[in-house]
Protein backbone atom coordinates (compact mmCIF):
# COMPACT_ATOMS: atom_id res chain seq x y z
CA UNK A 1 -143.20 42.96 21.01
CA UNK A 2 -142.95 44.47 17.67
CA UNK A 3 -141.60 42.41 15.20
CA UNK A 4 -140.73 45.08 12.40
CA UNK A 5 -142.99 47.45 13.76
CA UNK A 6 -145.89 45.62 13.82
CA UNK A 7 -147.25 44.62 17.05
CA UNK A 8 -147.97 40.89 17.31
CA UNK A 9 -150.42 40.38 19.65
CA UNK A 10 -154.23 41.37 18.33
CA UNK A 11 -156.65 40.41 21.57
CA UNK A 12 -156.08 40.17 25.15
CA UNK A 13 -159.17 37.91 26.46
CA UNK A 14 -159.78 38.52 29.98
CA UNK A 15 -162.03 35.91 31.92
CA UNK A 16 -163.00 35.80 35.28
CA UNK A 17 -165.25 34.96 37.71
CA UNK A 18 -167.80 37.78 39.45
CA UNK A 19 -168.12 35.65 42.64
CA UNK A 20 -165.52 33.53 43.27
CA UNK A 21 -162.08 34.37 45.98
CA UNK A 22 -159.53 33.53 42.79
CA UNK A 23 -160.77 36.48 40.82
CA UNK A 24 -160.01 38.90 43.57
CA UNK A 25 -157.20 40.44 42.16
CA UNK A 26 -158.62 40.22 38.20
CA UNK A 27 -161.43 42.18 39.37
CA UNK A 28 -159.41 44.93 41.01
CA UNK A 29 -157.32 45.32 38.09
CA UNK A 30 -160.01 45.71 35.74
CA UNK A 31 -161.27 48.70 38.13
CA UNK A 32 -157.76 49.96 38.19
CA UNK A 33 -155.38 49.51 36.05
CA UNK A 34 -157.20 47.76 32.85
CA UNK A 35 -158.54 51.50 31.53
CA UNK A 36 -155.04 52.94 31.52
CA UNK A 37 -153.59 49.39 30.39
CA UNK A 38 -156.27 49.53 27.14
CA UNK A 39 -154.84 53.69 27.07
CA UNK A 40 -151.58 52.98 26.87
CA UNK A 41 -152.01 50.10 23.89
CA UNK A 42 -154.73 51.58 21.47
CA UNK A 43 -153.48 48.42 18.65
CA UNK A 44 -154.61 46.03 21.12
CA UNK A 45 -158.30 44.47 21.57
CA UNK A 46 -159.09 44.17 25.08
CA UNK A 47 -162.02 41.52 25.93
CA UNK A 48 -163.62 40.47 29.29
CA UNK A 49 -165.81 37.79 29.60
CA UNK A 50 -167.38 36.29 32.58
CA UNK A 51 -166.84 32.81 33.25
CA UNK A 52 -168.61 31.83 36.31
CA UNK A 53 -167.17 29.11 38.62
CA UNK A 54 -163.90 28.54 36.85
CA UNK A 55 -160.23 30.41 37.57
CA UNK A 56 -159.31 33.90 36.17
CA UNK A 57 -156.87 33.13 33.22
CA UNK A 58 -155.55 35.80 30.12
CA UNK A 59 -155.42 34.17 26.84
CA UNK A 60 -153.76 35.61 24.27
CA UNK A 61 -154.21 35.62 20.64
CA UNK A 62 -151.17 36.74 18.12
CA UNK A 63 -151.17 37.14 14.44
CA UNK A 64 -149.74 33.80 13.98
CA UNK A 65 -152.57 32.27 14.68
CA UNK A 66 -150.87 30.76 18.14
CA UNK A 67 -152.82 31.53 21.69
CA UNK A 68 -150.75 31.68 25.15
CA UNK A 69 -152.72 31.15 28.18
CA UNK A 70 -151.72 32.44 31.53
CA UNK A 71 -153.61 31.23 35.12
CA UNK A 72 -153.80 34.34 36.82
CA UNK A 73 -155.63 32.88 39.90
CA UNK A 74 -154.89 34.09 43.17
CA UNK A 75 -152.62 36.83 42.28
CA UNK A 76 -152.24 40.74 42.53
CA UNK A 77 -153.52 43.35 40.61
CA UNK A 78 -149.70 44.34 39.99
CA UNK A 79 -149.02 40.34 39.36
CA UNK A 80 -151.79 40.71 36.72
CA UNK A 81 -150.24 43.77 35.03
CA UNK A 82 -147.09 42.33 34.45
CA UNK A 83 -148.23 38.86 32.83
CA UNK A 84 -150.65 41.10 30.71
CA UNK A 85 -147.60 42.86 29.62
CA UNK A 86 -145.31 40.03 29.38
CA UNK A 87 -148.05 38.56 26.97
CA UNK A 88 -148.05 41.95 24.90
CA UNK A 89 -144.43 41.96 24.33
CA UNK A 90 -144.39 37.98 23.26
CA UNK A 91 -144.28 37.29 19.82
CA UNK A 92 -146.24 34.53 20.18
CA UNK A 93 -143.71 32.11 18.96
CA UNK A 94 -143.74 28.61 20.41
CA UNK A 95 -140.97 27.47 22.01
CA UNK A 96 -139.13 24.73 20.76
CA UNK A 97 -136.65 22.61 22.71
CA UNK A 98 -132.65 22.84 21.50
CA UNK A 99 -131.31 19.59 20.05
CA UNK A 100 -127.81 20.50 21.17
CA UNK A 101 -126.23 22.97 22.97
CA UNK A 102 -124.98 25.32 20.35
CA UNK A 103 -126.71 26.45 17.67
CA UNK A 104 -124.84 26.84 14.06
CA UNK A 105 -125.05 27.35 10.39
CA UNK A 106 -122.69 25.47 9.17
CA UNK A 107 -121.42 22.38 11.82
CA UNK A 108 -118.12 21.44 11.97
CA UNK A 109 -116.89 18.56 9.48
CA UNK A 110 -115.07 17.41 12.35
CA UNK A 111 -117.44 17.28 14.93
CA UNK A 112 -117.96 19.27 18.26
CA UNK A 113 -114.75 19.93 20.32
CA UNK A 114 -114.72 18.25 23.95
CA UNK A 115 -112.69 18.66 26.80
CA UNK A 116 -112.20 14.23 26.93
CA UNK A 117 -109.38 13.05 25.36
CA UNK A 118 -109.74 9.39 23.70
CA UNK A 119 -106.60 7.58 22.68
């Protein structure tokens, strides 16, 4: 995604496996669909690197400086497509766990409201 019009991610790293059943769909993507995926997103580096004996993954890397990591093993070319897009619209934030379940500026002097009365 663009975050003020600048897109965050910077390389897509592609690795897979030239022999192995788990990189079936990577490698049919990369015949298919990678070309017009690198078309359609000239700001973006595409990289493939070989990496025999181990699972097909897509890692990431965002301006940031943060890296997401996806397992793509055993999965369609059209599978594929969508997690490479899903990584190019990221921001590459990492995701942080709520404390509570609201989120506010300024909390309430009183406290949060609940539905228990205590007398």
């Amino acid at each position: 995604m663009a975050l003020r019009g600048v897109w965050q991610l910077q390389k897509l790293i592609v690795s897979y496996c030239n022999w192995g059943g788990s990189s079936r769909g990577i490698r049919a993507f990369m015949e298919s669909q990678l070309p017009a995926f690198k078309e359609k997103n000239p700001q973006l580096e595409v990289i493939t690197e070989l990496n025999r004996g181990h699972h097909p993954f897509l890692k990431g890397l965002y301006k940031n400086k943060n890296e997401r990591v996806v397992c793509i093993k055993n999965m369609t070319p059209d599978d594929i497509h969508q997690c490479a897009t899903r990584l190019r619209n990221a921001l590459g934030r990492k995701v942080l766990k709520l404390k509570t379940r609201h989120v506010t500026k300024h909390p309430s002097v009183q406290g949060t409201w609940t539905t228990d009365l205590q007398m």
